[in-house]
C-alpha atoms as a PDB file:
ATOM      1  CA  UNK A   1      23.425 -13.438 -10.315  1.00  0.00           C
ATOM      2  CA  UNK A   2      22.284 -16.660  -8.982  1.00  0.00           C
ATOM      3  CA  UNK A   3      19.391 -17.889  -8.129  1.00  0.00           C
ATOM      4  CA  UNK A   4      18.591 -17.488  -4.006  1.00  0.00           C
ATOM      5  CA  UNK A   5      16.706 -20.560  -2.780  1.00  0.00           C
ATOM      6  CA  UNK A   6      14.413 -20.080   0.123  1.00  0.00           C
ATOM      7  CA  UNK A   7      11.939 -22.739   2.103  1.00  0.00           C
ATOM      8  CA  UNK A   8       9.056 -21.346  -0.215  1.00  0.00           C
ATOM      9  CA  UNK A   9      10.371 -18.773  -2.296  1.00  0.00           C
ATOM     10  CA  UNK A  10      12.977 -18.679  -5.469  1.00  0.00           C
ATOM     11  CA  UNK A  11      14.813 -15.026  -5.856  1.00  0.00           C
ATOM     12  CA  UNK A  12      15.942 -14.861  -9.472  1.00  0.00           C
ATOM     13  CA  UNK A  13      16.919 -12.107 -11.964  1.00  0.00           C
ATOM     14  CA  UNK A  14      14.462 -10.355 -13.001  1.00  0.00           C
ATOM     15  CA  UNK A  15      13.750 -10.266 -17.586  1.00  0.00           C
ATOM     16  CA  UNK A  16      12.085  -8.701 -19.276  1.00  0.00           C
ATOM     17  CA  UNK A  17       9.290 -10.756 -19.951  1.00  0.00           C
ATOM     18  CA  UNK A  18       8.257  -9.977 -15.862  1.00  0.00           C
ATOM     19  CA  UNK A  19       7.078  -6.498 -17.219  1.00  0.00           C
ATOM     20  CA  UNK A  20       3.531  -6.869 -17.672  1.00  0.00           C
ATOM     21  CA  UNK A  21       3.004  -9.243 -14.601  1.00  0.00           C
ATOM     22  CA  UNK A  22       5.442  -5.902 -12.384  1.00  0.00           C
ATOM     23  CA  UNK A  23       3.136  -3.825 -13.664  1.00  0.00           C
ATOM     24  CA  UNK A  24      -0.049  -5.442 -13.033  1.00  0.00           C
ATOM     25  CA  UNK A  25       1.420  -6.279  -9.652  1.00  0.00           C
ATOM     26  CA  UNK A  26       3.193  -3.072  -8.607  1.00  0.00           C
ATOM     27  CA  UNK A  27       0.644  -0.298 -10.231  1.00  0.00           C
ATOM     28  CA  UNK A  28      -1.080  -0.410  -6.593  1.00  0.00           C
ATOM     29  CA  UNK A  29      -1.677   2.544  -4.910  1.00  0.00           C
ATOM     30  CA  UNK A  30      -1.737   0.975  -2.095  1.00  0.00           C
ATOM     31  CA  UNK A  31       1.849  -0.247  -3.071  1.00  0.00           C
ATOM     32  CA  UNK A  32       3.082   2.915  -4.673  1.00  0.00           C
ATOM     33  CA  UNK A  33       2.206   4.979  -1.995  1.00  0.00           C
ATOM     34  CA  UNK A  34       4.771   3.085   0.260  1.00  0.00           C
ATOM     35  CA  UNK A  35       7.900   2.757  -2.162  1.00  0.00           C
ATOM     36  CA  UNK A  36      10.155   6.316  -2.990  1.00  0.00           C
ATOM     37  CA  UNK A  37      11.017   5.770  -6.607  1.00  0.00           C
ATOM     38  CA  UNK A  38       7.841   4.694  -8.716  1.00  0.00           C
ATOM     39  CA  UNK A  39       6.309   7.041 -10.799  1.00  0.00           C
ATOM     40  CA  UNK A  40       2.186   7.233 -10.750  1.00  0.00           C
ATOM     41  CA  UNK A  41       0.429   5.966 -12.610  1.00  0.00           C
ATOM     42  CA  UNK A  42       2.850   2.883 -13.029  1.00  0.00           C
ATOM     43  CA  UNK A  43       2.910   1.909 -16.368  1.00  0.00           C
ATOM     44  CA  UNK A  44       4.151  -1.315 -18.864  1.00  0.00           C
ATOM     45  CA  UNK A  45       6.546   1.571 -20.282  1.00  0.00           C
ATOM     46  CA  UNK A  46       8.072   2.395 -16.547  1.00  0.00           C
ATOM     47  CA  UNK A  47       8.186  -1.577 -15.920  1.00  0.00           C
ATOM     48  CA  UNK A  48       9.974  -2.195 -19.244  1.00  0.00           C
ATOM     49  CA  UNK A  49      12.736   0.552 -18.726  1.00  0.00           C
ATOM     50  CA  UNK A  50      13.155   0.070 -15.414  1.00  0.00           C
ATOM     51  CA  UNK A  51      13.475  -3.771 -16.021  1.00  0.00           C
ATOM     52  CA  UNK A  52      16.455  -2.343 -19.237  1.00  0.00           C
ATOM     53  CA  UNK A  53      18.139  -0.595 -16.540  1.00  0.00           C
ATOM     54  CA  UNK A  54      19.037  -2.949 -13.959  1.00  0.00           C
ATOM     55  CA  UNK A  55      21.968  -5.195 -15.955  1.00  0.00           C
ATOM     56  CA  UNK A  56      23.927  -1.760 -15.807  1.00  0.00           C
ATOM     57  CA  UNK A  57      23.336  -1.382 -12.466  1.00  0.00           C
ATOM     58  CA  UNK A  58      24.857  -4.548 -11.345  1.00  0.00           C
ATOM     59  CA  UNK A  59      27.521  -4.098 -13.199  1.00  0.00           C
ATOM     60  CA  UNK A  60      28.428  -1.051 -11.670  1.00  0.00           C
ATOM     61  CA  UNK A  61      27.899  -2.819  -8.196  1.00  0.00           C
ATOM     62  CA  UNK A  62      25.246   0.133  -7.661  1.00  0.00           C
ATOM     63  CA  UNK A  63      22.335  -2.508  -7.085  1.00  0.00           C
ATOM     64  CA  UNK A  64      21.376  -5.790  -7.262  1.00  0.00           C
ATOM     65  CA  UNK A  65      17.430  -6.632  -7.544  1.00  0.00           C
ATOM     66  CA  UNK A  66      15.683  -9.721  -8.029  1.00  0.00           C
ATOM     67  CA  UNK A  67      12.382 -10.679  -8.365  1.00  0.00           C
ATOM     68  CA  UNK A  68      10.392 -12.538  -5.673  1.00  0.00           C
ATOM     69  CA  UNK A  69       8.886 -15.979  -7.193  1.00  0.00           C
ATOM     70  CA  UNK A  70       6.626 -18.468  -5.692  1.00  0.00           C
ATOM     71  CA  UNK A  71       7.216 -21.867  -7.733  1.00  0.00           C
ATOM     72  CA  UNK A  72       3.594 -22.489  -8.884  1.00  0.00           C
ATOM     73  CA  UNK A  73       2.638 -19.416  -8.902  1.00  0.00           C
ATOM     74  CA  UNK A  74       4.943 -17.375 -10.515  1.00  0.00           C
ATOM     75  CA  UNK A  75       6.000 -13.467  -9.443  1.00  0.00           C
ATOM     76  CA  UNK A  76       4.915 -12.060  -6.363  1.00  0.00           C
ATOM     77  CA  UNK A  77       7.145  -9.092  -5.578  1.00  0.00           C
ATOM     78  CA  UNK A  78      10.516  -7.549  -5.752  1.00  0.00           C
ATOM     79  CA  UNK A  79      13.483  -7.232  -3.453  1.00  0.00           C
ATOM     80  CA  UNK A  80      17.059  -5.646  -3.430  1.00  0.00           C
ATOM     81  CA  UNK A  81      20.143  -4.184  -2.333  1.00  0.00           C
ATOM     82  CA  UNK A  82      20.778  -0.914  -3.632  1.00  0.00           C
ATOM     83  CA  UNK A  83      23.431   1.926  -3.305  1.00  0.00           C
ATOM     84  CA  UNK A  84      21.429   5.219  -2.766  1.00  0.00           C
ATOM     85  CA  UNK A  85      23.569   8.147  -1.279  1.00  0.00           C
ATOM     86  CA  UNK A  86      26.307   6.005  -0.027  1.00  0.00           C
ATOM     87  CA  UNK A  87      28.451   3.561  -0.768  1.00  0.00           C
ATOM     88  CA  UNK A  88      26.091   1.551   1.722  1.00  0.00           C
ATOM     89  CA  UNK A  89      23.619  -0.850   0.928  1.00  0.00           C
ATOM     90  CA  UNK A  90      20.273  -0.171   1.475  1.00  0.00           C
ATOM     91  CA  UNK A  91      17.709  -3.141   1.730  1.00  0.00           C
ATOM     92  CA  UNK A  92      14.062  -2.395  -0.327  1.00  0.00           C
ATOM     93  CA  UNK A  93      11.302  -4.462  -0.868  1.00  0.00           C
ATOM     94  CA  UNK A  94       7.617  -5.056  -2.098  1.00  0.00           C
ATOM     95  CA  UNK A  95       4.895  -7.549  -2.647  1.00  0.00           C
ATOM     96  CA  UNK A  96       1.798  -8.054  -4.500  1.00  0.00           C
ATOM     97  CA  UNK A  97      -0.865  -6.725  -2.564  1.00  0.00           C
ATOM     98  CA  UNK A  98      -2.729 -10.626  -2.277  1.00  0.00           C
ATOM     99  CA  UNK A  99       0.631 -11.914  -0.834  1.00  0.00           C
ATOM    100  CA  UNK A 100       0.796  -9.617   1.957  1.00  0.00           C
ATOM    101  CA  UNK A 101       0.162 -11.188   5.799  1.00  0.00           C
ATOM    102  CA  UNK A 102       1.573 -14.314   4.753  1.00  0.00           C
ATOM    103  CA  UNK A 103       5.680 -14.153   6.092  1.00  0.00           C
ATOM    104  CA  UNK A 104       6.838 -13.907   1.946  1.00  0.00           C
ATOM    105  CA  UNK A 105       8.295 -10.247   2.592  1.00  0.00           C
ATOM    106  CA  UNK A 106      10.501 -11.614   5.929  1.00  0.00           C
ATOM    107  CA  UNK A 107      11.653 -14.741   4.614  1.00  0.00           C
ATOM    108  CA  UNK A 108      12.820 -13.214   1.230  1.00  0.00           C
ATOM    109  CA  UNK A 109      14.608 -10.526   3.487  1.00  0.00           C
ATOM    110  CA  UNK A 110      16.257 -12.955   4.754  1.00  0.00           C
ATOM    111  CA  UNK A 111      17.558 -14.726   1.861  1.00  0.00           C
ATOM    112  CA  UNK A 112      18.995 -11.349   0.224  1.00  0.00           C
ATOM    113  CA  UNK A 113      20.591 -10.487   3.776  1.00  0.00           C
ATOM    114  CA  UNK A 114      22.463 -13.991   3.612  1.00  0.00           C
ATOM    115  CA  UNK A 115      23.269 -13.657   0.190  1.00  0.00           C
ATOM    116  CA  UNK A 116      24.501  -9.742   0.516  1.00  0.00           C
ATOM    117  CA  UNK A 117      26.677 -11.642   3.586  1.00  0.00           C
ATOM    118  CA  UNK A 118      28.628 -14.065   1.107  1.00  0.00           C
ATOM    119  CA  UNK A 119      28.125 -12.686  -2.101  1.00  0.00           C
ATOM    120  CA  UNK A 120      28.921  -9.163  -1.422  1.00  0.00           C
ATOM    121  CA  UNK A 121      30.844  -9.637   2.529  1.00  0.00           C
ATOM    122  CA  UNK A 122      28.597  -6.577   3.569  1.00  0.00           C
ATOM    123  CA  UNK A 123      29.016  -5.798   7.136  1.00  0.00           C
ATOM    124  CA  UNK A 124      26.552  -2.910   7.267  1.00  0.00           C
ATOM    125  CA  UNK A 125      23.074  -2.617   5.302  1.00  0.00           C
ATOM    126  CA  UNK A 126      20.733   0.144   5.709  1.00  0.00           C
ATOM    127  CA  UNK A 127      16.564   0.511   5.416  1.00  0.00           C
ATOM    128  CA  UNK A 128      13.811   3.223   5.750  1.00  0.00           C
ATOM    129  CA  UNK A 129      10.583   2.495   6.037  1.00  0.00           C
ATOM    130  CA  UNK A 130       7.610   5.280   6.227  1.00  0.00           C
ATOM    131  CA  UNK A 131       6.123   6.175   9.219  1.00  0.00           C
ATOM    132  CA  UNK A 132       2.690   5.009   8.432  1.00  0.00           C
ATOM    133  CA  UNK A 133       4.032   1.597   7.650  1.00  0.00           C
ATOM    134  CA  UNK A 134       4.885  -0.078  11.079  1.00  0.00           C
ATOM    135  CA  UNK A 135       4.652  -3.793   9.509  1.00  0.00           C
ATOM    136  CA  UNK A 136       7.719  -2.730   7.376  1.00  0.00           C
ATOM    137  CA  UNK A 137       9.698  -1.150  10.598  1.00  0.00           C
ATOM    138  CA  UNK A 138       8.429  -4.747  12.234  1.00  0.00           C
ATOM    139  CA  UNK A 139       9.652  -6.866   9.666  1.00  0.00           C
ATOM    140  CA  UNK A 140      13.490  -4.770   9.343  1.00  0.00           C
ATOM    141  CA  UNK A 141      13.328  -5.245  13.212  1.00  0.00           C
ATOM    142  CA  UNK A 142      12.993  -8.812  13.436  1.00  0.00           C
ATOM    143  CA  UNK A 143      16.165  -9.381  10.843  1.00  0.00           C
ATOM    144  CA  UNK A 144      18.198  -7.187  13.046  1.00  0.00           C
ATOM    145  CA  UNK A 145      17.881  -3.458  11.832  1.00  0.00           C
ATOM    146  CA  UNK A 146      17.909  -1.330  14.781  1.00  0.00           C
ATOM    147  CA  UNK A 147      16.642   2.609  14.540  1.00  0.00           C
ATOM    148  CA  UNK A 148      19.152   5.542  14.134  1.00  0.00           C
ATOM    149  CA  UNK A 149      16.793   7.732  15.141  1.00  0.00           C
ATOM    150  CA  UNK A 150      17.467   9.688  11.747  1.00  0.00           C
ATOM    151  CA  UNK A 151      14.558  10.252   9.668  1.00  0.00           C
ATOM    152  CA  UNK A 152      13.961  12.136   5.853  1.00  0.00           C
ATOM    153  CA  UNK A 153      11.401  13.540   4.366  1.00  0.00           C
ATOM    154  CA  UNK A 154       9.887  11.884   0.929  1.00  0.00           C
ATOM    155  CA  UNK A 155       7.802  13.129  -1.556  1.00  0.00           C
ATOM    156  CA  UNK A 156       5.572  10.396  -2.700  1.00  0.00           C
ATOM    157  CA  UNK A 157       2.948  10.714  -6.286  1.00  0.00           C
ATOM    158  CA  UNK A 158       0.289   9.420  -4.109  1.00  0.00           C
ATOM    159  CA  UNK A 159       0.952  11.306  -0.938  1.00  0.00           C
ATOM    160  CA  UNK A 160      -0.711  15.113  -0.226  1.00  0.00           C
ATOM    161  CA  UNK A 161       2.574  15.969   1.753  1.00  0.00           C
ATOM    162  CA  UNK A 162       6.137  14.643   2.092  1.00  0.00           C
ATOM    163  CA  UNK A 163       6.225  11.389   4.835  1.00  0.00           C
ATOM    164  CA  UNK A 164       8.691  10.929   7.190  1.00  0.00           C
ATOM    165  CA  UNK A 165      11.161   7.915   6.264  1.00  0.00           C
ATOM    166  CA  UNK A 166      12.723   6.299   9.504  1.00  0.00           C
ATOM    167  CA  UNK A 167      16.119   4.779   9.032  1.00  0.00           C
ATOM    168  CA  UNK A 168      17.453   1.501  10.228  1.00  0.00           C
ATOM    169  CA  UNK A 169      20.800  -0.103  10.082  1.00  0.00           C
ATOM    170  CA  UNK A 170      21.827  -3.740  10.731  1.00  0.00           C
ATOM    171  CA  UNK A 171      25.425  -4.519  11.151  1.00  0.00           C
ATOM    172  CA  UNK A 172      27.130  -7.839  11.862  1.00  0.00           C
ATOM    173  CA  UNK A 173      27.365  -8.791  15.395  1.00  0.00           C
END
């Protein structure tokens, strides 16, 4: 894939040699607690074979991720477009917990929602976000995503309970 070029941001493929840095940056409860596939704990092993997994993935048009980079300062987060249980996209995205509050997570969106628009001609792109995270739901509203009023239930490491994930769906206008 190519590089995506933001005002502030670069998305790039993601190597191997992010793996320490993902972990150290992702191993968050805080963070875990709000993303569906991580295992806990998060660990250099889980960052290393997830990293091995994703050139297969893209080939297979199943997903294409790419890490979130602030020139300077290196990787701040992770971002992607992902076939789950459809042959829709579905948009999915995190940050470093000291780069949150600070507009990285919307304008990053917005680059991989351009790109999935030329690169990939999609027409339809799906999201969930849990309920407990409203800046998420915010942040999928402002690009477009509008509720379905559908909503699934997750089981989450960190979480007591399953938490209810509210879909969105943006389509082109």
């Amino acid at each position: 894939m190519s590089d995506i070029k933001t005002q502030r941001l670069v998305l790039r493929d993601f190597t191997i040699s992010d793996a320490p840095l993902l972990c150290e940056l992702i191993a968050v409860p805080e963070i875990i607690k709000m993303l569906e596939q991580p295992p806990w704990p998060y660990t250099l092993t889980d960052a290393k074979l997830w990293l091995q997994g994703l050139p297969s993935r893209e080939q297979r048009g199943q997903a294409y991720c790419f890490a979130i980079e602030l020139p300077g300062t290196g990787l701040i987060g992770g971002i992607s477009l992902q076939k789950k249980n459809s042959d829709d996209f579905n948009l999915g995205f995190w940050l470093g917990k000291d780069f949150w509050g600070k507009g990285y997570a919307s304008e990053a969106a917005k680059g991989i929602m351009r790109w999935g628009q030329e690169q990939l001609q999609l027409t339809k792109v799906t999201a969930g976000y849990f309920e407990d995270n409203p800046a998420s739901g915010k942040l999928l509203s402002s690009l477009g995503f509008v509720a379905t009023g559908k909503s699934c239930s997750i089981n989450n490491p960190l979480r007591d309970k399953p938490i209810a994930c509210l879909d969105m769906i943006w389509t082109v206008q």
